[in-house]
Protein backbone atom coordinates (compact mmCIF):
# COMPACT_ATOMS: atom_id res chain seq x y z
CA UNK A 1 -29.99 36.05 -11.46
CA UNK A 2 -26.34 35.77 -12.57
CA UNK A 3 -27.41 34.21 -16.32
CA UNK A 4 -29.46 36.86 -16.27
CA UNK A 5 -26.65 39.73 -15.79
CA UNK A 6 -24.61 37.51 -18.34
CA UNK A 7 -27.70 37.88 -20.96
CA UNK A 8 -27.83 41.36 -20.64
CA UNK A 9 -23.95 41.89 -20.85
CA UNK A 10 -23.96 39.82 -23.80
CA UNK A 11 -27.20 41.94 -25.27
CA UNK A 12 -25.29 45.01 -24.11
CA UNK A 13 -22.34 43.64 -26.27
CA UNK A 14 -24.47 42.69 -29.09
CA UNK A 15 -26.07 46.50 -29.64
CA UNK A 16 -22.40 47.64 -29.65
CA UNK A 17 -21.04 45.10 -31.97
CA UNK A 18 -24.14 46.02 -34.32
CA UNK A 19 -23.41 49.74 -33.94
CA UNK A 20 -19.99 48.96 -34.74
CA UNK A 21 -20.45 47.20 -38.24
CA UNK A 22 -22.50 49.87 -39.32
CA UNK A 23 -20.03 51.87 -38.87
CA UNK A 24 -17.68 50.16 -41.01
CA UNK A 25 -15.30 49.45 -38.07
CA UNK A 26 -15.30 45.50 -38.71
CA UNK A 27 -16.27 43.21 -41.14
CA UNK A 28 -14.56 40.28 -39.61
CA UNK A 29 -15.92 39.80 -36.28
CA UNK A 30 -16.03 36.55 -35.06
CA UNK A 31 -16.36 35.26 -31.57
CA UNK A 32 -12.97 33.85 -29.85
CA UNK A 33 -14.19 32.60 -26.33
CA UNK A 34 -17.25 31.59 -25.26
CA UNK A 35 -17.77 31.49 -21.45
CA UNK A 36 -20.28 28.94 -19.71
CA UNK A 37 -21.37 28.19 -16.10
CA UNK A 38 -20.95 24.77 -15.06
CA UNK A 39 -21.84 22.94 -11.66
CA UNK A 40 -19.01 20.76 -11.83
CA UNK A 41 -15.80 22.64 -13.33
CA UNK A 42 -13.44 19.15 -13.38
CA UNK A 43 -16.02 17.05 -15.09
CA UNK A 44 -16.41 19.25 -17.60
CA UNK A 45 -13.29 20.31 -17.91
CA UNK A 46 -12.50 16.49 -18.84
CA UNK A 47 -15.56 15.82 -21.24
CA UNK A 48 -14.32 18.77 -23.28
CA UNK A 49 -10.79 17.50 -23.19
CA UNK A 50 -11.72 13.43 -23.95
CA UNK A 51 -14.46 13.89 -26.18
CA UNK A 52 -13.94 17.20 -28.11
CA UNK A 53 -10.20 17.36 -28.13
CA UNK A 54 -9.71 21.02 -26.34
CA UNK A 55 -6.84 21.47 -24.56
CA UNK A 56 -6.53 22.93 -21.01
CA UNK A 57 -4.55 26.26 -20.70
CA UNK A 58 -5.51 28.45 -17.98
CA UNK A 59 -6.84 27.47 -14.64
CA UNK A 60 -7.62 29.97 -11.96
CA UNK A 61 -9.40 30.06 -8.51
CA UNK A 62 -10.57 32.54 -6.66
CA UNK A 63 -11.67 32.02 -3.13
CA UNK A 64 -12.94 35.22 -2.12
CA UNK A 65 -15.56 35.24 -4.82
CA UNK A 66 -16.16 31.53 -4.58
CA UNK A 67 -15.09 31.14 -8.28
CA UNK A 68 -13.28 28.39 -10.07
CA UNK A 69 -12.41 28.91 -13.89
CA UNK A 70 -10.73 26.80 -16.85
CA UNK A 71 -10.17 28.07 -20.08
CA UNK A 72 -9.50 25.43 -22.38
CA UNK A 73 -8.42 26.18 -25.97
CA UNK A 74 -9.64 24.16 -29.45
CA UNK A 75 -7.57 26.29 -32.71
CA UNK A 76 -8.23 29.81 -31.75
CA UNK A 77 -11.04 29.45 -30.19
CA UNK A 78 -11.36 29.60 -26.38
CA UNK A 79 -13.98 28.07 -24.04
CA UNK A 80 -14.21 29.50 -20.73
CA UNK A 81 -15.58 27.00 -18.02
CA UNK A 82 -16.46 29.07 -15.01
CA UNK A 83 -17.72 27.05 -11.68
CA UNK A 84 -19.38 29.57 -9.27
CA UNK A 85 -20.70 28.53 -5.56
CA UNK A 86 -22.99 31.57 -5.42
CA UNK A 87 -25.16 30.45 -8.77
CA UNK A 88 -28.44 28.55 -8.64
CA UNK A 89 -27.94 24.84 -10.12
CA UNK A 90 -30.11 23.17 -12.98
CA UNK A 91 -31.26 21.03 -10.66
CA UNK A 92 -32.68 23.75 -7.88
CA UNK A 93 -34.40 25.62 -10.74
CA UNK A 94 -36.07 23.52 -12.84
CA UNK A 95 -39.10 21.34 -11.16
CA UNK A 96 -42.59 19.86 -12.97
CA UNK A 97 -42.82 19.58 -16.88
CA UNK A 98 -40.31 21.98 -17.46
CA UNK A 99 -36.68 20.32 -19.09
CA UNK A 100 -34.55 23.75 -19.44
CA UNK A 101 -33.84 27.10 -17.90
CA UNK A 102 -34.08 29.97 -20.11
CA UNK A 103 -30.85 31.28 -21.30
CA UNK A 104 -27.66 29.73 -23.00
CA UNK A 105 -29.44 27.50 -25.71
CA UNK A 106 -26.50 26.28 -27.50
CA UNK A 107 -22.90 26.95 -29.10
CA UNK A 108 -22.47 26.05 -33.02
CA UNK A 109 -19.17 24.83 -34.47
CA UNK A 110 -18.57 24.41 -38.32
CA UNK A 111 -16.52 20.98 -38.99
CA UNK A 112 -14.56 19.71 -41.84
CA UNK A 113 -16.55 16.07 -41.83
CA UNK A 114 -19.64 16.46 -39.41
CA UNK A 115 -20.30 12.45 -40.24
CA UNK A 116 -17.29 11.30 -38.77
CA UNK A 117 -17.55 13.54 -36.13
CA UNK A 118 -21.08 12.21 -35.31
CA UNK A 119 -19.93 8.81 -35.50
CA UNK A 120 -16.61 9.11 -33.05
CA UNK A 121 -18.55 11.01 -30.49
CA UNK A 122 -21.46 7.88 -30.72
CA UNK A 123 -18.42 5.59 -29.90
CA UNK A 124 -17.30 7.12 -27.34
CA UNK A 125 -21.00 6.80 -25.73
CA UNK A 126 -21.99 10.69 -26.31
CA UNK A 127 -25.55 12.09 -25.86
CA UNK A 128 -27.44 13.36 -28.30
CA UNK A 129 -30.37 16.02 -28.57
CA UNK A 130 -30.64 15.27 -32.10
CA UNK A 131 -29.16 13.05 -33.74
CA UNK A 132 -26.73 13.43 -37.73
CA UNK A 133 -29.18 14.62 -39.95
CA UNK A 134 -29.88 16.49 -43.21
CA UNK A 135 -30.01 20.93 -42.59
CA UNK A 136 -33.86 22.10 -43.18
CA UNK A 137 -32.30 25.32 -44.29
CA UNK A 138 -28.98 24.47 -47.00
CA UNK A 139 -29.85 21.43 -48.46
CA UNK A 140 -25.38 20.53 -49.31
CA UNK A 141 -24.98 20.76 -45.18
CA UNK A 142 -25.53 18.20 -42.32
CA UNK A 143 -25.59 18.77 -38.23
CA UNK A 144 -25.91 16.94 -35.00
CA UNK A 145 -26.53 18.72 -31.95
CA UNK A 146 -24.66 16.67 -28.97
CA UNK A 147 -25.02 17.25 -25.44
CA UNK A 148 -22.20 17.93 -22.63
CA UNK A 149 -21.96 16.51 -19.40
CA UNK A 150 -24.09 19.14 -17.93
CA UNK A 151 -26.83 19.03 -20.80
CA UNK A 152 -25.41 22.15 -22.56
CA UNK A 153 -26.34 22.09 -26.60
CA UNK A 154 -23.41 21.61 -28.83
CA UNK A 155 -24.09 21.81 -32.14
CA UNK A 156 -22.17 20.59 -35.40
CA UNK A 157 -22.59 21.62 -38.79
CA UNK A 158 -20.78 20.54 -42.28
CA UNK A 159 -21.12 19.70 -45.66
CA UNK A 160 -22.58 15.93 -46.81
């Protein structure tokens, strides 16, 4: 229930941002933080540190609500690990043939050498959802799409 308020926030956000542009108000958006929902804040908190390189900055708690956060910083770009007692786990949802839940699918980042990127994350013992391979849609790019501790999709694009 609470991916699903976050999917209609972020649809909410979306419809804005889009009436925005047209009206000439940006032409520059980008996103700065992306927040995701994790079962097990410190464990992420660390794979994002030791195998991406973000550094920690902000770490809150809140007790009342149940609600752990980290917000751990790579450039300008912020990622927002939030662990919440109150949310349904992977684990309780998903049951049979199915593999996912339906929301978050993945976070893109653009990289300077995606090969080498590839390659350090493989020595380090990273998982992978797809393996360094040639883009089907710009034939000058490459991308790997790596998974986190908690099976979120990462992905990684760059030029050959």
């Amino acid at each position: 229930m609470n991916r699903m308020r976050v999917l209609v926030a972020m649809l909410l956000a979306v419809f804005g941002i889009a009436e925005s542009l047209a009206d000439g108000e940006s032409t520059s958006m980008r996103p700065t933080l992306v927040a995701l929902q994790v079962e097990n804040l410190e464990a992420t908190a660390r794979w994002y540190t030791d195998y991406l390189d973000f550094q920690p900055k902000v770490r809150k708690e809140f007790p009342e609500q149940q609600l752990k956060l980290a917000i751990l910083g790579l450039g300008d770009f912020d990622l927002e690990l939030v662990e919440n007692a109150r949310t349904l786990k992977r684990s309780q949802v998903l049951s049979g043939p199915a593999t996912d839940i339906t929301g978050f699918a993945k976070i893109t980042f653009a990289v300077g050498d995606v090969a080498r990127l590839f390659h350090r994350l493989k020595e380090k013992g990273a998982t992978f959802a797809i393996s360094l391979r040639d883009s089907n849609t710009r034939p000058d790019e490459q991308f790997f799409v790596v998974l986190d501790n908690e099976k979120n999709w990462l992905q990684f694009v760059g030029k050959k």
